[in-house]
Protein backbone atom coordinates (compact mmCIF):
# COMPACT_ATOMS: atom_id res chain seq x y z
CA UNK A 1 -102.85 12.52 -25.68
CA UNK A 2 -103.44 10.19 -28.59
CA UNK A 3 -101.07 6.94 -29.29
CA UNK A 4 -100.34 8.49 -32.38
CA UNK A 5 -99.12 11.48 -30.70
CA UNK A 6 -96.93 9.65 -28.41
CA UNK A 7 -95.17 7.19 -30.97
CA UNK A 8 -94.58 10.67 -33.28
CA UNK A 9 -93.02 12.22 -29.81
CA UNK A 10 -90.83 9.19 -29.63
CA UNK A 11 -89.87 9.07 -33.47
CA UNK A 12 -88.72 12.98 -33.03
CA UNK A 13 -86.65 11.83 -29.94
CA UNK A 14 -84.67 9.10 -32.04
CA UNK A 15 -86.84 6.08 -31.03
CA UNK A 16 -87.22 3.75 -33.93
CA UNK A 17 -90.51 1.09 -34.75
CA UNK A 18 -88.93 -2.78 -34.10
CA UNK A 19 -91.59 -5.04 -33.54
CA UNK A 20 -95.56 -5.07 -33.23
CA UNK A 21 -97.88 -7.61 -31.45
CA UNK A 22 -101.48 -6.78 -31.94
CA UNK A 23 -102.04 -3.58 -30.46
CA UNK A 24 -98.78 -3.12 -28.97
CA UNK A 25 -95.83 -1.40 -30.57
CA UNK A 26 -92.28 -1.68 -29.50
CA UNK A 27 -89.68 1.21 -30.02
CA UNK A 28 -85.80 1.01 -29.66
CA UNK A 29 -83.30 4.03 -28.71
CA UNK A 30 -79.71 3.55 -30.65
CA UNK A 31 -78.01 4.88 -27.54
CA UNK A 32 -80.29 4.41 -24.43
CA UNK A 33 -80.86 0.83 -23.11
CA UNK A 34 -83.99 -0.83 -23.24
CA UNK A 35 -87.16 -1.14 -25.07
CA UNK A 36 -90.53 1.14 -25.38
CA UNK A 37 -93.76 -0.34 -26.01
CA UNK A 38 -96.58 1.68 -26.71
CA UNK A 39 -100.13 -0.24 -26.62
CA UNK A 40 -103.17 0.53 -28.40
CA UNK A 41 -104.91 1.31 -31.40
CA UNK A 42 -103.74 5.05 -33.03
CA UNK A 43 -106.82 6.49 -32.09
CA UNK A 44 -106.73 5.46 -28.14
CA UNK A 45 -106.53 8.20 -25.62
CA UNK A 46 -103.54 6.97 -23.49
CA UNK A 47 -104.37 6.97 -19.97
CA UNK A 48 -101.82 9.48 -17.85
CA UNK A 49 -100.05 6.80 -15.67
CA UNK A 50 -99.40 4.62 -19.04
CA UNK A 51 -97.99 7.91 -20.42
CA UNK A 52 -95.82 8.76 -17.46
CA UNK A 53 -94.51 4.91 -17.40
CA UNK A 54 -93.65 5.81 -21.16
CA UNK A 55 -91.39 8.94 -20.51
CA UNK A 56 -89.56 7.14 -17.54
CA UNK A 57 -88.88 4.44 -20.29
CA UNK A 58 -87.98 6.89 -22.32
CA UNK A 59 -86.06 8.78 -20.32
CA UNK A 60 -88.37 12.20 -21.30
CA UNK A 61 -88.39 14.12 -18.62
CA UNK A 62 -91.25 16.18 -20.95
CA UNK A 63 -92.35 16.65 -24.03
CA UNK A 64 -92.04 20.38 -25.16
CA UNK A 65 -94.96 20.33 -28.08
CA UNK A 66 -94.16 23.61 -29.65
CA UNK A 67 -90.54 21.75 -30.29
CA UNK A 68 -91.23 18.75 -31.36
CA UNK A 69 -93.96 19.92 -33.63
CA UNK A 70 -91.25 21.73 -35.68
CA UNK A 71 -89.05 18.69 -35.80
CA UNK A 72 -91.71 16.47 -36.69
CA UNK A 73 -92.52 18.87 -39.26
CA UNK A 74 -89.24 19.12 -40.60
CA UNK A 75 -88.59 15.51 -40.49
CA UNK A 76 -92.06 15.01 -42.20
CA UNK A 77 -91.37 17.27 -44.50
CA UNK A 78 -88.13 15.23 -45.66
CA UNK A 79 -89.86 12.81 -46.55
CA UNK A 80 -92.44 14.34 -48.78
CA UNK A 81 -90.00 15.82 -51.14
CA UNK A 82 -89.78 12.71 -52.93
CA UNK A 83 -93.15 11.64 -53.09
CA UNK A 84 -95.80 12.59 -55.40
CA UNK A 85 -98.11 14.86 -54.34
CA UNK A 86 -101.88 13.15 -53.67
CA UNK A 87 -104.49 15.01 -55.90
């Protein structure tokens, strides 16, 4: 799994973006405790064990990918509407 799949996973779980360092990302939860950092650049592969430490951070048990590719979409598709379309 890519780190741009993860932090998209996260996003659709109600983790928001609140600080950066280099390559590593830190996420926030309004109602769960604690902080999420994802490291690496968007590209990376991220290795299994630094994905499992991520969903125990998370509290994820698992990511269901047929699921939260229709809520990403949905939420991505929010917010297009405004936006012009690229040509």
């Amino acid at each position: 799994m890519k780190v741009r799949e993860v932090i998209k996973h996260l996003v659709v779980k109600g983790w928001y973006h609140v600080a950066t360092k280099g390559s590593h990302r830190q996420f926030k939860h309004p109602h769960l405790p604690g902080k999420v950092t994802v490291s690496g650049k968007l590209s990376d592969d991220v290795p299994i064990g630094t994905l499992h430490s991520i969903l125990l951070q998370s509290s994820i048990e698992r990511w269901s990918r047929e699921r939260d590719a229709t809520l990403l979409n949905q939420n991505l598709g929010e917010k297009r509407k405004g936006q012009r379309a690229n040509k």
